[in-house]
Protein backbone atom coordinates (compact mmCIF):
# COMPACT_ATOMS: atom_id res chain seq x y z
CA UNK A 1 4.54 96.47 -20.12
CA UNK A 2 5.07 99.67 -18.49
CA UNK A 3 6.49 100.66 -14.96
CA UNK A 4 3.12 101.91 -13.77
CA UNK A 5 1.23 98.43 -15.05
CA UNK A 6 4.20 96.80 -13.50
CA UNK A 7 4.30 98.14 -10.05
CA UNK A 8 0.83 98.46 -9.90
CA UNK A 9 0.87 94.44 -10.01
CA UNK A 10 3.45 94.35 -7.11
CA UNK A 11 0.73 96.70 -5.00
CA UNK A 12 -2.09 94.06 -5.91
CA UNK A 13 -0.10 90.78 -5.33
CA UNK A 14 2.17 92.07 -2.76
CA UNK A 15 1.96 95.01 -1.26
CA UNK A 16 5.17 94.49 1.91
CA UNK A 17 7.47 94.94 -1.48
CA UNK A 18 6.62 98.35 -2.63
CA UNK A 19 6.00 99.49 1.03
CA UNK A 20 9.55 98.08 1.65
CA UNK A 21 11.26 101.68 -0.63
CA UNK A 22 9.43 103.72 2.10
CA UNK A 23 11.55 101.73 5.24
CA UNK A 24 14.56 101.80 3.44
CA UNK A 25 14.47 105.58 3.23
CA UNK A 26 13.58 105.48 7.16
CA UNK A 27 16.27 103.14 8.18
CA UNK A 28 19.02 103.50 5.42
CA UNK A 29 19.67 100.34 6.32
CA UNK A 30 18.52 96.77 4.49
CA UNK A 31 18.38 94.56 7.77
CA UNK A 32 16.39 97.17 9.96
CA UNK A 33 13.97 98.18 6.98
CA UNK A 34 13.10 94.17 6.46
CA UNK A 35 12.42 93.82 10.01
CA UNK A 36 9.92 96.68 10.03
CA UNK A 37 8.59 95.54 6.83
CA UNK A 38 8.11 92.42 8.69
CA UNK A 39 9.73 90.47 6.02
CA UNK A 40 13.45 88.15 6.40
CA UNK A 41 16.68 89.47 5.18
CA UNK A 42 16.87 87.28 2.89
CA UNK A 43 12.93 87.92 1.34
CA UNK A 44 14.16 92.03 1.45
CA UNK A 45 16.90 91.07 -0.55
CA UNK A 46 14.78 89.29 -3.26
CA UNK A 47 12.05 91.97 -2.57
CA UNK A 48 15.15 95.08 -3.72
CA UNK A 49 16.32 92.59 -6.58
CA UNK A 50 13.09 92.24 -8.30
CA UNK A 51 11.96 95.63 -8.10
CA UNK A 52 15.33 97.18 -9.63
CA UNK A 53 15.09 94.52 -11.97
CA UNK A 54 11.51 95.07 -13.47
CA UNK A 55 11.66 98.97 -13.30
CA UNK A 56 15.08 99.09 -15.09
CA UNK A 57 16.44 101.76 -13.69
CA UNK A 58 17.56 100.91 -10.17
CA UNK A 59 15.50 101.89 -7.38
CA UNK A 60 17.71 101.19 -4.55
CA UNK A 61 21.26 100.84 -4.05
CA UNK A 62 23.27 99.37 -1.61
CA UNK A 63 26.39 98.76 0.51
CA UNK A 64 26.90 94.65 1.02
CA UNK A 65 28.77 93.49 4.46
CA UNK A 66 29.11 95.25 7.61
CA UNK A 67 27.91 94.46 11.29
CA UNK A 68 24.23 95.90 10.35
CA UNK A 69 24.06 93.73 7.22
CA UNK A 70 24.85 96.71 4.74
CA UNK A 71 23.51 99.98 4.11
CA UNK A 72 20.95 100.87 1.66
CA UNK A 73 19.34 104.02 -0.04
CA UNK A 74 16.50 105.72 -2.53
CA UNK A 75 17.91 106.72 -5.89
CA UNK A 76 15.96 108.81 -7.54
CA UNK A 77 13.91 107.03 -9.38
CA UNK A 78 13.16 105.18 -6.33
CA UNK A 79 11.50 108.07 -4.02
CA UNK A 80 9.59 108.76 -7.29
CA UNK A 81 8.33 105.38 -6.87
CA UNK A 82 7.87 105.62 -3.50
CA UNK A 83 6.01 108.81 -4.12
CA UNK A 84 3.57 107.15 -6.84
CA UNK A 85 2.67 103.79 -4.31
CA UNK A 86 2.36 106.76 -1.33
CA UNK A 87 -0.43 108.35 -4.23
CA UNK A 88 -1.80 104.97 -5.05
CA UNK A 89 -2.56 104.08 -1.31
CA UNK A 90 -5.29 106.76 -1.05
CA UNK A 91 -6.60 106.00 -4.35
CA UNK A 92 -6.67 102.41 -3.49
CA UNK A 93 -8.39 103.69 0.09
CA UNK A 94 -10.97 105.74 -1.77
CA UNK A 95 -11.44 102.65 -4.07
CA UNK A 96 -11.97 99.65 -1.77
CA UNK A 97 -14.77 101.12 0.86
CA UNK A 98 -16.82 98.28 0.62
CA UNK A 99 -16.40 94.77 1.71
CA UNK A 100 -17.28 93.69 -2.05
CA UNK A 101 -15.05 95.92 -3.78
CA UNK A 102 -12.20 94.93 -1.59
CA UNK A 103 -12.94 90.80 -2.11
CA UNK A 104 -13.37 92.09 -5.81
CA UNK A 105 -9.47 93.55 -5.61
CA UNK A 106 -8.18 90.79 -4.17
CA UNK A 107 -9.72 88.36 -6.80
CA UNK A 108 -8.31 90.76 -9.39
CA UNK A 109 -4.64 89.98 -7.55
CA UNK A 110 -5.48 86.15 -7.85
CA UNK A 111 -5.78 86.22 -11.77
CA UNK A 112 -2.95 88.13 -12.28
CA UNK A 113 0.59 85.75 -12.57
CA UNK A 114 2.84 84.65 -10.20
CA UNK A 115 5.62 82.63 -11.03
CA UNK A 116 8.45 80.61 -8.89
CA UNK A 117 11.43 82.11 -11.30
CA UNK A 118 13.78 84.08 -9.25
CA UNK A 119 14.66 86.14 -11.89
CA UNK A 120 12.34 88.71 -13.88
CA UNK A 121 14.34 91.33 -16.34
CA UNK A 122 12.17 93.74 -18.19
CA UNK A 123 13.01 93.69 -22.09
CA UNK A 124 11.64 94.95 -25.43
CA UNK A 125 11.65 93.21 -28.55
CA UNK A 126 14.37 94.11 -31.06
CA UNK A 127 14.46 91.14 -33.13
CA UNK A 128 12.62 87.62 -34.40
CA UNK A 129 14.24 84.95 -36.22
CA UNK A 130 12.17 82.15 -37.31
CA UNK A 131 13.52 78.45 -36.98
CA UNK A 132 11.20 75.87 -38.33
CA UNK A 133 8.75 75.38 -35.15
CA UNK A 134 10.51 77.60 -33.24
CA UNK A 135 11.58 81.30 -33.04
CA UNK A 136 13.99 83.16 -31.21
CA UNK A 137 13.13 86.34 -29.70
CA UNK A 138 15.58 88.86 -29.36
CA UNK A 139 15.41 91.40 -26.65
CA UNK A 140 17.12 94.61 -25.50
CA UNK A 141 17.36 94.91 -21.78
CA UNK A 142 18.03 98.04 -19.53
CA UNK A 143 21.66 99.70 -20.39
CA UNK A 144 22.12 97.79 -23.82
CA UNK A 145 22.56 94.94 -22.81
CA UNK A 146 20.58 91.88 -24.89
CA UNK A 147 19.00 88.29 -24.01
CA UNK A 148 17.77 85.59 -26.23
CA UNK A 149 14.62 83.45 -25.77
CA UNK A 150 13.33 80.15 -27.56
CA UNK A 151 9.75 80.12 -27.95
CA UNK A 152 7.51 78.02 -30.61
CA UNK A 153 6.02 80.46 -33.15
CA UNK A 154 2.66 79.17 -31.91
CA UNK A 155 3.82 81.04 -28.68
CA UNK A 156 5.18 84.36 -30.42
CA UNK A 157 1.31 84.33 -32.06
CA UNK A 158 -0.16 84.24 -28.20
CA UNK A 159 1.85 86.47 -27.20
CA UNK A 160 1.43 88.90 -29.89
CA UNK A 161 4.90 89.38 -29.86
CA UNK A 162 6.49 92.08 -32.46
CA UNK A 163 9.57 94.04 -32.44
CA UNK A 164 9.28 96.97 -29.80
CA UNK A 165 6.51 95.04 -27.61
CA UNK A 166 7.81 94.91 -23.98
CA UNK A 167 7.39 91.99 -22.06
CA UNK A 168 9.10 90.21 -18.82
CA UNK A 169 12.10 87.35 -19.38
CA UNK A 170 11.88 84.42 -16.48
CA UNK A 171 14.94 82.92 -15.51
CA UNK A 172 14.89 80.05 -12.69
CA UNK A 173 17.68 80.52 -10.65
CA UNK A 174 18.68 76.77 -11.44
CA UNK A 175 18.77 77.51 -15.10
CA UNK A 176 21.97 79.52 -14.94
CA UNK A 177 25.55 78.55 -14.73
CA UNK A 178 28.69 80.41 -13.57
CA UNK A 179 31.92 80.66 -15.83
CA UNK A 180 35.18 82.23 -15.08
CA UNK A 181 35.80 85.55 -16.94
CA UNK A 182 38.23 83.40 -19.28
CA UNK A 183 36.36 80.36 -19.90
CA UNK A 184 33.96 80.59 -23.43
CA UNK A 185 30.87 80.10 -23.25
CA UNK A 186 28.20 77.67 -24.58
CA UNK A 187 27.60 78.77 -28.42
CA UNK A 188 24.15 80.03 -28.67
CA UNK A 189 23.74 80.84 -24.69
CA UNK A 190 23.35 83.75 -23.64
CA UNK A 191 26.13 85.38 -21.57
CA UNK A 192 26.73 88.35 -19.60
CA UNK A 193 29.69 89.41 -17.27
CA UNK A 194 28.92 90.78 -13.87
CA UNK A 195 30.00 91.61 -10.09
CA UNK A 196 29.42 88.77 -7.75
CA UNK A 197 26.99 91.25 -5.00
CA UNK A 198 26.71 88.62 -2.29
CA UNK A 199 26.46 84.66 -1.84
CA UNK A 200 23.69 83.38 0.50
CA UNK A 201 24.94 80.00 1.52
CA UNK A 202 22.28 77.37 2.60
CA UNK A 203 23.08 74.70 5.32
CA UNK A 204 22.55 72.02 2.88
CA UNK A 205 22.14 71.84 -0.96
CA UNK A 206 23.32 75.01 -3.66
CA UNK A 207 24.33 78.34 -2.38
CA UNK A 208 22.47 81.76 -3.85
CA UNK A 209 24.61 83.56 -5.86
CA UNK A 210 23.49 87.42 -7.30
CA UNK A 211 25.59 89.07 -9.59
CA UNK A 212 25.14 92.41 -10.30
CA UNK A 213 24.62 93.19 -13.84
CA UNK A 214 26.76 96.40 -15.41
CA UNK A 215 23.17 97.57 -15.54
CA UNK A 216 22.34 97.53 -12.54
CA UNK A 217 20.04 94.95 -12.48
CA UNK A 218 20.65 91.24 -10.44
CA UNK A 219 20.91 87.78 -11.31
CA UNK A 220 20.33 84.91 -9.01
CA UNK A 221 21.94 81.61 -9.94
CA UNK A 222 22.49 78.32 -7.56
CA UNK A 223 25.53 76.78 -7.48
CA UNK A 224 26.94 73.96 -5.30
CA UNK A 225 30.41 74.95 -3.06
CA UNK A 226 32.75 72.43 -5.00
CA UNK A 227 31.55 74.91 -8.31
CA UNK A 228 31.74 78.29 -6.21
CA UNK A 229 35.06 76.98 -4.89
CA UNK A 230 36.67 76.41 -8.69
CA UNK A 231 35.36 79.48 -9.43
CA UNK A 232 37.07 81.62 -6.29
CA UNK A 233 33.48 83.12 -6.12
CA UNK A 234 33.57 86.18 -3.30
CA UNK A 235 31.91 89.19 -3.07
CA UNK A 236 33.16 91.70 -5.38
CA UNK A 237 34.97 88.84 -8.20
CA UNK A 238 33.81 89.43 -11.61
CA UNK A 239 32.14 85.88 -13.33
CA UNK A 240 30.00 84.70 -16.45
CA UNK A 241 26.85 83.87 -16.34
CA UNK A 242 25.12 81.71 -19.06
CA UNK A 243 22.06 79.89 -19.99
CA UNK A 244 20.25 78.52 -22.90
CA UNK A 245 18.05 80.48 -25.01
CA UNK A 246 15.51 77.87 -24.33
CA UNK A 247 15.53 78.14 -20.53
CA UNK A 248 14.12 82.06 -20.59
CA UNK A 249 10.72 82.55 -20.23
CA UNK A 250 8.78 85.40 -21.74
CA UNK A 251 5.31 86.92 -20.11
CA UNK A 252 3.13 89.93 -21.22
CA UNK A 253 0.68 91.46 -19.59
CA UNK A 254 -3.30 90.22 -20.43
């Protein structure tokens, strides 16, 4: 799946996200560019995760903490993207100048998939072992780093899966589990190391925890305050985070 087939679903399905890169290079700042998006802080925040994690390359970076709620700014790659939706607005003008062709585009965003798992990393296919029923797909994500899914081979035939096809890994947020830097981890999980970028605690239930790949891309795990308290999690504090092979989710484009 490429960046333009990807983004160009995000400007179909939800449009506030994409437009969200051009108030964050007005405001340089994540709290005032949600507000004139007219999204929450918190929605901004998954809006900034998802998009840096499905392009690869980071499109925004930011500051966590301060009065204002952090900074925030365009890499590169991001105003490139900005400049590309910016282009795609006046096609998509010149396109919809009908009342059919515009109920037409907005059946086109109903078909395509949405999904309630928090977190979408865009991979390629390096590997595929066979199991009996079952095969495990290997894939290379942005900046080497490498996830494992378990799918049934009827699933791999579906999806027409074959090393160097490029597809999306789903993650719910309640599939993952935090580890301490020292503590092994499940055999066969997966496991990567990262930053702890900010915990969203919720009045009641499992706090939000993202943790900020070496990548650059962001994971979003729950995790209940007796676990975050073991843990010492706080901003900044390096952690594990693991899940089963079986738990990721793969989707390619139709």
């Amino acid at each position: 799946m490429s960046l333009p087939t990807l983004l160009s679903q995000h400007i179909v399905r939800r449009p506030q996200r994409i437009a969200l890169l051009g108030h964050i290079a007005e405001q340089g700042s994540i709290t005032r560019a949600a507000k004139s998006a007219g999204l929450s802080y918190k929605a901004a925040w998954d809006a900034i995760d998802e998009l840096n994690n499905l392009a690869q390359k980071p499109l925004v970076e930011r500051s966590v903490g301060g009065k204002g709620g952090g900074g925030a700014r365009l890499t590169a790659e991001g105003e490139r993207v900005l400049r590309l939706y910016q282009r795609l607005q006046v096609l998509q003008a010149e396109v919809l100048g009908s009342d059919e062709a515009a109920s037409d585009f907005n059946l086109l965003g109903r078909l395509m998939l949405r999904t309630s798992a928090r977190n979408q990393l865009h991979g390629q296919v390096i590997a595929i072992e066979q199991h009996g029923r079952n095969d495990l797909i290997h894939l290379q994500l942005a900046g080497g780093l490498t996830l494992a899914a378990q799918i049934t081979h009827d699933s791999t035939q579906r999806l027409e899966l074959e090393i160097g096809v490029e597809v999306v890994a789903l993650i719910k947020a309640g599939w993952l589990e935090l580890l301490a830097l020292d503590k092994p981890a499940t055999p066969g999980h997966n496991c990567m190391s990262g930053t702890v970028d900010a915990i969203l605690d919720a009045e009641d239930g499992p706090s939000e925890v993202r943790i900020a790949l070496p990548n650059g891309q962001v994971l979003c795990a729950l995790a209940q305050p007796a676990v975050l308290k073991a843990l010492d999690a706080a901003a900044g504090r390096m952690l594990q985070v693991q899940c089963a092979p079986s738990n990721v989710l793969l989707g390619t484009p139709v």
